[in-house]
PDB file of N, CA and C in Angstrom:
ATOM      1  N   UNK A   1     130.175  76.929 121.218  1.00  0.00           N
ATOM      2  CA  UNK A   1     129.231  75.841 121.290  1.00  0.00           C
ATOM      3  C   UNK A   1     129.740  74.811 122.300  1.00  0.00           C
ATOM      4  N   UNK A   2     128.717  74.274 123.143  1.00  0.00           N
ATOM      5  CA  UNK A   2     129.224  73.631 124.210  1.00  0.00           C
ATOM      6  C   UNK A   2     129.030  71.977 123.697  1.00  0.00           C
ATOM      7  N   UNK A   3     129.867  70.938 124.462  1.00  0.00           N
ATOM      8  CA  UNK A   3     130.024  69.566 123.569  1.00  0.00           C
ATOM      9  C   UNK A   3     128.517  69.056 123.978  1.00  0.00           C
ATOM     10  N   UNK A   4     128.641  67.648 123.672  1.00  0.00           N
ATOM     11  CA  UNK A   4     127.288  67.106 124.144  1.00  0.00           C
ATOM     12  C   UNK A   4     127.550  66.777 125.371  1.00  0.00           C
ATOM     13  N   UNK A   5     128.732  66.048 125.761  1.00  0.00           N
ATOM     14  CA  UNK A   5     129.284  65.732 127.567  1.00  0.00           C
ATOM     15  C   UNK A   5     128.837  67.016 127.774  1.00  0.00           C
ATOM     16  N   UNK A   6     129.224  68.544 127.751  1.00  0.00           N
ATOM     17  CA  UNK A   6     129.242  69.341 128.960  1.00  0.00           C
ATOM     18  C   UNK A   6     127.131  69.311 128.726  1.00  0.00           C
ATOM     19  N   UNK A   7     127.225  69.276 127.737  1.00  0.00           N
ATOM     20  CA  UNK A   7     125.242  69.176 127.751  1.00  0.00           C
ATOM     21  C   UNK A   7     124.764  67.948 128.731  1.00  0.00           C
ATOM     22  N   UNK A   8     125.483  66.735 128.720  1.00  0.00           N
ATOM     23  CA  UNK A   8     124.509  66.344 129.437  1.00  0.00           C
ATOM     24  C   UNK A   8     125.442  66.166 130.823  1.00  0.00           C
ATOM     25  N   UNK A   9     126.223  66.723 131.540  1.00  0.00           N
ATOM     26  CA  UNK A   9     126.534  66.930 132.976  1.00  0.00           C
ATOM     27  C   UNK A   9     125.960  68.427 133.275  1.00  0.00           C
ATOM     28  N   UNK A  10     125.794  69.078 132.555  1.00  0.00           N
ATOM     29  CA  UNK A  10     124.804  70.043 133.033  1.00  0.00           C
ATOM     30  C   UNK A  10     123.804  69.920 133.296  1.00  0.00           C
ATOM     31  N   UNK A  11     122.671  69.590 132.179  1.00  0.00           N
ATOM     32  CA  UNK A  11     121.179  68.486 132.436  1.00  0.00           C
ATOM     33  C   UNK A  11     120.923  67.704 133.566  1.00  0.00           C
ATOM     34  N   UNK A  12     121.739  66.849 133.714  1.00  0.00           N
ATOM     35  CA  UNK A  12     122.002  65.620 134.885  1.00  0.00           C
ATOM     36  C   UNK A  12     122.191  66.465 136.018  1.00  0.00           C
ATOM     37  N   UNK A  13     122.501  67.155 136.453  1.00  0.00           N
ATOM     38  CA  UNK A  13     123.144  67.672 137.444  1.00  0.00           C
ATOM     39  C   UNK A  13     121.645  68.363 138.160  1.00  0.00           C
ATOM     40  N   UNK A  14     120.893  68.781 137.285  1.00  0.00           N
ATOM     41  CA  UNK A  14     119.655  69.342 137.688  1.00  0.00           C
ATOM     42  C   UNK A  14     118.686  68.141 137.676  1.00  0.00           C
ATOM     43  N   UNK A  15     118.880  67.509 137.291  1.00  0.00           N
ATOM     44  CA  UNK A  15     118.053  65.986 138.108  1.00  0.00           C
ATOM     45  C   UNK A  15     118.210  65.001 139.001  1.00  0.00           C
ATOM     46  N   UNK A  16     119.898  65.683 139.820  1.00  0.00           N
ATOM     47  CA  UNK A  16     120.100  64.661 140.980  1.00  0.00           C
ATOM     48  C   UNK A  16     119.834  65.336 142.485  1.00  0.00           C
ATOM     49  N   UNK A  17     119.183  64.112 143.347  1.00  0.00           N
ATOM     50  CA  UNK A  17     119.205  64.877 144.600  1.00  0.00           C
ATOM     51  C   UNK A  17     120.103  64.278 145.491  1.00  0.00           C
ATOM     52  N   UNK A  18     120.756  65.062 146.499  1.00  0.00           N
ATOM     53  CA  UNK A  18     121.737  64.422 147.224  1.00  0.00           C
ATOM     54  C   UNK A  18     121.309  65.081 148.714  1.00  0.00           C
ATOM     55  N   UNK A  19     121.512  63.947 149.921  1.00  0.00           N
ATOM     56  CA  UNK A  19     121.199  63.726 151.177  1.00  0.00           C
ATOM     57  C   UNK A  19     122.281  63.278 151.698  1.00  0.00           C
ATOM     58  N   UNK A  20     122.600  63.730 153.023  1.00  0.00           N
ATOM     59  CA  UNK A  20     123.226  62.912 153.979  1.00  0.00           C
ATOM     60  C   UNK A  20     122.824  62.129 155.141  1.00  0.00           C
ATOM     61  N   UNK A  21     123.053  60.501 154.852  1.00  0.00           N
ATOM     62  CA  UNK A  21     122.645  59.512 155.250  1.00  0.00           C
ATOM     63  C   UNK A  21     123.312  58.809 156.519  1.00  0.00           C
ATOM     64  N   UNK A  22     122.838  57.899 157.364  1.00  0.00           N
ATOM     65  CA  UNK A  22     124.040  57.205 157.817  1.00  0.00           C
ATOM     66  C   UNK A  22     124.862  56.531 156.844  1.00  0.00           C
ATOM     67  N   UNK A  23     124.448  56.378 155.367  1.00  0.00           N
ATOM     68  CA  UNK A  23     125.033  55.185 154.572  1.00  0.00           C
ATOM     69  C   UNK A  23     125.765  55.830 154.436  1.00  0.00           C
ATOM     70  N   UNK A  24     125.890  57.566 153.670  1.00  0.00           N
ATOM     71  CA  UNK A  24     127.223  58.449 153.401  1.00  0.00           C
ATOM     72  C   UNK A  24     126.226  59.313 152.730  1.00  0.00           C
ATOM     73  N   UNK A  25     126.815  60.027 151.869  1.00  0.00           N
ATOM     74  CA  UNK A  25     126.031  60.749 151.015  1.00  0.00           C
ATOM     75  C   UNK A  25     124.960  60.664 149.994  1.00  0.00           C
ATOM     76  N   UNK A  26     123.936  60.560 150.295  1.00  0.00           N
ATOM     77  CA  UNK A  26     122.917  59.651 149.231  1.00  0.00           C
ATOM     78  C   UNK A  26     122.696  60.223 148.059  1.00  0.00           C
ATOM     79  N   UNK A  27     122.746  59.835 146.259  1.00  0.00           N
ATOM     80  CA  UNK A  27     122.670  60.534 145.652  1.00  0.00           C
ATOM     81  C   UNK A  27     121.621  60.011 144.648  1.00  0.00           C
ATOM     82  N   UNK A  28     120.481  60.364 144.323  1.00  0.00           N
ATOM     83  CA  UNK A  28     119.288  59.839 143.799  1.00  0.00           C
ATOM     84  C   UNK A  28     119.666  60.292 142.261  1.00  0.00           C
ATOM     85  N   UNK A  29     119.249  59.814 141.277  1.00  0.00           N
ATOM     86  CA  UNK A  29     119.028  59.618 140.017  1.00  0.00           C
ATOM     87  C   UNK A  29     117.776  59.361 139.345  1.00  0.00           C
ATOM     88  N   UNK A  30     117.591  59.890 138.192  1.00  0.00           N
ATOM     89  CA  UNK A  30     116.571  60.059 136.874  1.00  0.00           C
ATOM     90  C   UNK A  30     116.526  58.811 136.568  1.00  0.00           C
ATOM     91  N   UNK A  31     117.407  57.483 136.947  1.00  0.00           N
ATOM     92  CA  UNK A  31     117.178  56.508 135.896  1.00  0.00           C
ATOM     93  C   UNK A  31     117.014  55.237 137.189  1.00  0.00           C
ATOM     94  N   UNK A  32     116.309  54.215 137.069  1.00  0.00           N
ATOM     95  CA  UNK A  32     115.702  52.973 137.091  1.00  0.00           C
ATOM     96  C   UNK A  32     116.462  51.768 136.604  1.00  0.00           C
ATOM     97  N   UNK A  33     116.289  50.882 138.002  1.00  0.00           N
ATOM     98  CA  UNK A  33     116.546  49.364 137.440  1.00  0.00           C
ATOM     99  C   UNK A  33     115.225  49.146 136.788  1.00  0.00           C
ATOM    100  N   UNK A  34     115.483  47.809 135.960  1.00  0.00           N
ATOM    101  CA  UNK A  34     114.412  47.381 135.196  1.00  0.00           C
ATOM    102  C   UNK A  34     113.075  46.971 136.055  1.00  0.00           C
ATOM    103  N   UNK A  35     113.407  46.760 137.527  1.00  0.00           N
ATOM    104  CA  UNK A  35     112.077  46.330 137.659  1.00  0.00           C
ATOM    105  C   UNK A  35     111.227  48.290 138.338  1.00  0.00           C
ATOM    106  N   UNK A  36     111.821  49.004 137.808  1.00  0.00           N
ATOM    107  CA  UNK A  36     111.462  50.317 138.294  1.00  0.00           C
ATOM    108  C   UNK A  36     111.909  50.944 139.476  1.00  0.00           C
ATOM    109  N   UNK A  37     112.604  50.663 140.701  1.00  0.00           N
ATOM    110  CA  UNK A  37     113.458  50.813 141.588  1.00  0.00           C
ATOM    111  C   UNK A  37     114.090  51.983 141.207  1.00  0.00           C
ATOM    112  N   UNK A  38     114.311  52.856 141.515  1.00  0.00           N
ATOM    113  CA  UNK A  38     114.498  54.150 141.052  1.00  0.00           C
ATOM    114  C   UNK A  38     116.286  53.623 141.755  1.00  0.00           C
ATOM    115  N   UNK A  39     117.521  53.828 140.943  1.00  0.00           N
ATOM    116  CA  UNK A  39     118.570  53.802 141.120  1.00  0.00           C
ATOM    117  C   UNK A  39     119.273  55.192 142.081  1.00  0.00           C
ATOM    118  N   UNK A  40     119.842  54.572 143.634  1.00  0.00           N
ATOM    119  CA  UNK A  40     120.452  55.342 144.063  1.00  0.00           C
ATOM    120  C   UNK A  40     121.801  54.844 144.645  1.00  0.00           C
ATOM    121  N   UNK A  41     123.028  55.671 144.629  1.00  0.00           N
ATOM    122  CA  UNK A  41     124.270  55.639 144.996  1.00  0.00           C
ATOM    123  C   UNK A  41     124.380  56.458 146.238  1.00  0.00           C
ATOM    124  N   UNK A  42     125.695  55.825 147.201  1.00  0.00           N
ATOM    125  CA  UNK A  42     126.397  56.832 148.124  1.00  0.00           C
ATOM    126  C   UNK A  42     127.497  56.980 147.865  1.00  0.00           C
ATOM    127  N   UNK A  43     127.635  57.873 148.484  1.00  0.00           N
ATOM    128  CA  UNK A  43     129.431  58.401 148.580  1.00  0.00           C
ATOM    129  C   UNK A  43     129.700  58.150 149.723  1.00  0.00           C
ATOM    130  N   UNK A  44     130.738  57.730 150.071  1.00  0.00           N
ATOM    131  CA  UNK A  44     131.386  57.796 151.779  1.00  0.00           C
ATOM    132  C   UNK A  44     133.091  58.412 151.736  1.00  0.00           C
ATOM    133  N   UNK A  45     133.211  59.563 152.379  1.00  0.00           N
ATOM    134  CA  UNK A  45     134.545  59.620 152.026  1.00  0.00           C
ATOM    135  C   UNK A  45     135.243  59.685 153.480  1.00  0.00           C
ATOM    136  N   UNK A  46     136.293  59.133 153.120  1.00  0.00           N
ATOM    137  CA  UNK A  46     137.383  58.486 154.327  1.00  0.00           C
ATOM    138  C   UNK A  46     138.832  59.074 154.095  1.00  0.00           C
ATOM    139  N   UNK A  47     139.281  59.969 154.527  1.00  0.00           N
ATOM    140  CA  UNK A  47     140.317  60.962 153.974  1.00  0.00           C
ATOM    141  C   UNK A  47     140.429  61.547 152.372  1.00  0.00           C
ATOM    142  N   UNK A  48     141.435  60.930 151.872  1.00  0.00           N
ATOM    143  CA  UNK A  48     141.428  61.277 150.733  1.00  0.00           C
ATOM    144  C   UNK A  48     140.921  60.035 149.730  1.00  0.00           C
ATOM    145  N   UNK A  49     140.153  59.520 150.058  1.00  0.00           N
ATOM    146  CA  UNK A  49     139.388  58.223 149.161  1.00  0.00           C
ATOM    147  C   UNK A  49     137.678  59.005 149.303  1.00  0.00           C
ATOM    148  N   UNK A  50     137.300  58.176 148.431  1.00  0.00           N
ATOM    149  CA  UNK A  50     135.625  58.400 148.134  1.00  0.00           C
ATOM    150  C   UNK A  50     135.082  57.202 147.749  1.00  0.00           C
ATOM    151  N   UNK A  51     134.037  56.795 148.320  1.00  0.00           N
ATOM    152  CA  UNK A  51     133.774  55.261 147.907  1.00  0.00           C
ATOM    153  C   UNK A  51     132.607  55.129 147.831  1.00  0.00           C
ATOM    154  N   UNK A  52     131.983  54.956 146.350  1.00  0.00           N
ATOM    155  CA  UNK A  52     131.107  54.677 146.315  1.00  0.00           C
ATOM    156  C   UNK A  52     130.101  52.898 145.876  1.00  0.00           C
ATOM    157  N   UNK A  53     128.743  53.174 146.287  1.00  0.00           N
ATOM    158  CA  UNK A  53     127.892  51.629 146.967  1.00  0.00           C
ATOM    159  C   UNK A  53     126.539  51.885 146.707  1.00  0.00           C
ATOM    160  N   UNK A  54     125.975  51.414 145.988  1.00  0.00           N
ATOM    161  CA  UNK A  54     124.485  51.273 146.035  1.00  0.00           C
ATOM    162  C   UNK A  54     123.871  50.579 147.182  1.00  0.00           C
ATOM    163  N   UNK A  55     124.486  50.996 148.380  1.00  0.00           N
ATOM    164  CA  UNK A  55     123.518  50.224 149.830  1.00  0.00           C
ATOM    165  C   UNK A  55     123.030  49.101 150.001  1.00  0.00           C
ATOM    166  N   UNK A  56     123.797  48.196 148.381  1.00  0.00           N
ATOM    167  CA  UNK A  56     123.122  46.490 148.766  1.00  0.00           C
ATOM    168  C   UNK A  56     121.838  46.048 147.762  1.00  0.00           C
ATOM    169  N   UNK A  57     122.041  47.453 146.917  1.00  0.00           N
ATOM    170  CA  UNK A  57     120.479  47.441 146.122  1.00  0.00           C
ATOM    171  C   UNK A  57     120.939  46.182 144.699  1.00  0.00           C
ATOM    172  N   UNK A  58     122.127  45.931 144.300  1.00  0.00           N
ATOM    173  CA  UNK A  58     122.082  44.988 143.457  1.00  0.00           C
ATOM    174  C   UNK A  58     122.000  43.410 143.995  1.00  0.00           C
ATOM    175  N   UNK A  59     122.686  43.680 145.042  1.00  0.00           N
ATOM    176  CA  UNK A  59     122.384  41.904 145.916  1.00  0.00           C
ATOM    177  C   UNK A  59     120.888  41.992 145.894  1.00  0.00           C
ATOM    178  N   UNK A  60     120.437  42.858 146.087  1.00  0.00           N
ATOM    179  CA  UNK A  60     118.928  42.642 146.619  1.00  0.00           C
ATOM    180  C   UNK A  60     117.963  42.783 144.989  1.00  0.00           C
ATOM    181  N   UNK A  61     118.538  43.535 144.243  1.00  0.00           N
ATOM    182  CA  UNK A  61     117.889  43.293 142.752  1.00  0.00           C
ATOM    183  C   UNK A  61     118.224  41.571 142.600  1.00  0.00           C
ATOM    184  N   UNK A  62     119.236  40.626 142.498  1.00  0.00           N
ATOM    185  CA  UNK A  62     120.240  39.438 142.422  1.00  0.00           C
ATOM    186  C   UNK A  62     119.101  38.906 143.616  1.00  0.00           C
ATOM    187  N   UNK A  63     118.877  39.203 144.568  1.00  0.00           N
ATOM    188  CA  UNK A  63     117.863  38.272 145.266  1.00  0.00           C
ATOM    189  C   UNK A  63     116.678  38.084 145.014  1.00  0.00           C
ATOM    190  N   UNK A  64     116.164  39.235 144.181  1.00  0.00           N
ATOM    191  CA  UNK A  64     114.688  39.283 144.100  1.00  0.00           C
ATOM    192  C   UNK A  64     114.709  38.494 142.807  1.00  0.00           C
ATOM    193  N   UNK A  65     115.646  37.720 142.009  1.00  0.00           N
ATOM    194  CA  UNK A  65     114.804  37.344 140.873  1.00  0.00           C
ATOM    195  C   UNK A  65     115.893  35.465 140.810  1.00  0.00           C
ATOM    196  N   UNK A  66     116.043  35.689 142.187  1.00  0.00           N
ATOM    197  CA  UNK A  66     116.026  34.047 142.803  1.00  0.00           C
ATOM    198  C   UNK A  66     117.878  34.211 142.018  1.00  0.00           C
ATOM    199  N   UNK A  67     118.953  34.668 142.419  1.00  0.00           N
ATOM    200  CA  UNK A  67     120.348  34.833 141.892  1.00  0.00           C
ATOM    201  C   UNK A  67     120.578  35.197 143.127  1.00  0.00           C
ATOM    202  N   UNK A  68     122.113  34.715 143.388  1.00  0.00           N
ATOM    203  CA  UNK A  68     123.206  34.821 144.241  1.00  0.00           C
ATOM    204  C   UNK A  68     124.460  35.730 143.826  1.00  0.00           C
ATOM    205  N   UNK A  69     125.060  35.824 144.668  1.00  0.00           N
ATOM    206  CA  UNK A  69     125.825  36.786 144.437  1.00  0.00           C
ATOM    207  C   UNK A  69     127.263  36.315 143.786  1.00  0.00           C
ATOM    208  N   UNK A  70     127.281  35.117 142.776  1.00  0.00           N
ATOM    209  CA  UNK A  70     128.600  34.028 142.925  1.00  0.00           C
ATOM    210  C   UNK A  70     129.883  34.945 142.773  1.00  0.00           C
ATOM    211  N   UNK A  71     130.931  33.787 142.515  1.00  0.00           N
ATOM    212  CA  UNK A  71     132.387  34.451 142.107  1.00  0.00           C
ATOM    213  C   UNK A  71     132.357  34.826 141.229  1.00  0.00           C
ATOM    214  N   UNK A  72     131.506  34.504 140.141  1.00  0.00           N
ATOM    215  CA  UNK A  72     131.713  34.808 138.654  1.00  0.00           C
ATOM    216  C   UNK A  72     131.104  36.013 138.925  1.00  0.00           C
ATOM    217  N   UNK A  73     130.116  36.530 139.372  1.00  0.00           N
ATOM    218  CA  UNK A  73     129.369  38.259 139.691  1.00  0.00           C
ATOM    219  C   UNK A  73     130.825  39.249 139.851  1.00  0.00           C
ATOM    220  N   UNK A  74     130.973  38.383 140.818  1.00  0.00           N
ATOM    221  CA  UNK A  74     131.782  39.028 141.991  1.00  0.00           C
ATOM    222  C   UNK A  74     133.473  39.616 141.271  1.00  0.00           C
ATOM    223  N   UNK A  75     133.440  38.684 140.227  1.00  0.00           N
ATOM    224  CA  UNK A  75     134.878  39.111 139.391  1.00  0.00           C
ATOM    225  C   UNK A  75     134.833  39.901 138.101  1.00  0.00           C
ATOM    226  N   UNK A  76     133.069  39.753 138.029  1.00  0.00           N
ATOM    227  CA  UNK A  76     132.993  40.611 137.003  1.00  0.00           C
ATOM    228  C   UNK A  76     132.666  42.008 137.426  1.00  0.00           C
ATOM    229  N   UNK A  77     132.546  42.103 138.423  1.00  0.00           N
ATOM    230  CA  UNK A  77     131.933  43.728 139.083  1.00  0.00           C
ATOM    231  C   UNK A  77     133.536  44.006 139.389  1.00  0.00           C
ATOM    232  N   UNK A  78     134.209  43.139 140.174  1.00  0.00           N
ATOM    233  CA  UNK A  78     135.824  44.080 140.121  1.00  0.00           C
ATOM    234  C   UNK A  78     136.452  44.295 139.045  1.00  0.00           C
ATOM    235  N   UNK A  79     136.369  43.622 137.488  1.00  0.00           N
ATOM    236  CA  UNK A  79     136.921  43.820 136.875  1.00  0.00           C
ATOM    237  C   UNK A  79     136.477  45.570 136.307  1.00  0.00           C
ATOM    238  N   UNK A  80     134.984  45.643 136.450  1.00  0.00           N
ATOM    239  CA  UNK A  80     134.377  47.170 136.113  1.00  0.00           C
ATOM    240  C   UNK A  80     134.713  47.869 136.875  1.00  0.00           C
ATOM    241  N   UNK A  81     134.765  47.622 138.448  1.00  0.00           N
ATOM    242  CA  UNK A  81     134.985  48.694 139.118  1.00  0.00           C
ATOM    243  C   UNK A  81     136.320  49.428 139.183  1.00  0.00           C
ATOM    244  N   UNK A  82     137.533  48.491 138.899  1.00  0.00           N
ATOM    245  CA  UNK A  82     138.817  48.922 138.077  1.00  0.00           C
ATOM    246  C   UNK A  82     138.760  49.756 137.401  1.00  0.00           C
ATOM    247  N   UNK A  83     138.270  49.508 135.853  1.00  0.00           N
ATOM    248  CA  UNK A  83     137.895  50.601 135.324  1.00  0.00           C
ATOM    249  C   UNK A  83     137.524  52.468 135.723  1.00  0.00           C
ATOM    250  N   UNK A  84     136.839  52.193 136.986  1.00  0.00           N
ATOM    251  CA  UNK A  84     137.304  53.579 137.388  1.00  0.00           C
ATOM    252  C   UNK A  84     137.708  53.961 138.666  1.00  0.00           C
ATOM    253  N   UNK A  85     139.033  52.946 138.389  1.00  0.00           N
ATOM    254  CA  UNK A  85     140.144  53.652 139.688  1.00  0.00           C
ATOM    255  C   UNK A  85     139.866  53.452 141.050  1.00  0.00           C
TER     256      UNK A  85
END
């Protein structure tokens, strides 16, 4: 019997599409910001690093509903992005 993780990276995996962009590797997703914006990521890899960026789409979610990008954003997104390495 397979776990529920390997169930849903199997699932998921058949609902993402991936392109190569000037941004890096574009990788589209099943799931939505709240205002419906269909959520997409890149990859850019630079030797042995991989770095991934939503192309500016949260500044620009943060702009569209009259928000800046402050320090307090800004320390709370590094403290997550730590989280994975």
């Amino acid at each position: 019997m397979s776990s529920l993780c390997e169930d849903i990276k199997l699932h998921t995996s058949r609902m993402l599409v991936c392109n190569e962009t000037n941004l890096g590797t574009e990788i589209c997703t099943p799931l939505s910001y709240p205002d419906g914006e269909a959520v997409t990521v890149f990859a850019f890899v630079k030797g042995s690093t991989v770095t991934l960026h939503d192309g500016g789409m949260a500044a620009y979610s943060l702009g569209k509903r009259g928000q800046s990008f402050t320090k307090k954003i800004a320390k709370r997104a590094e403290i997550f992005a730590k989280l994975y390495g």
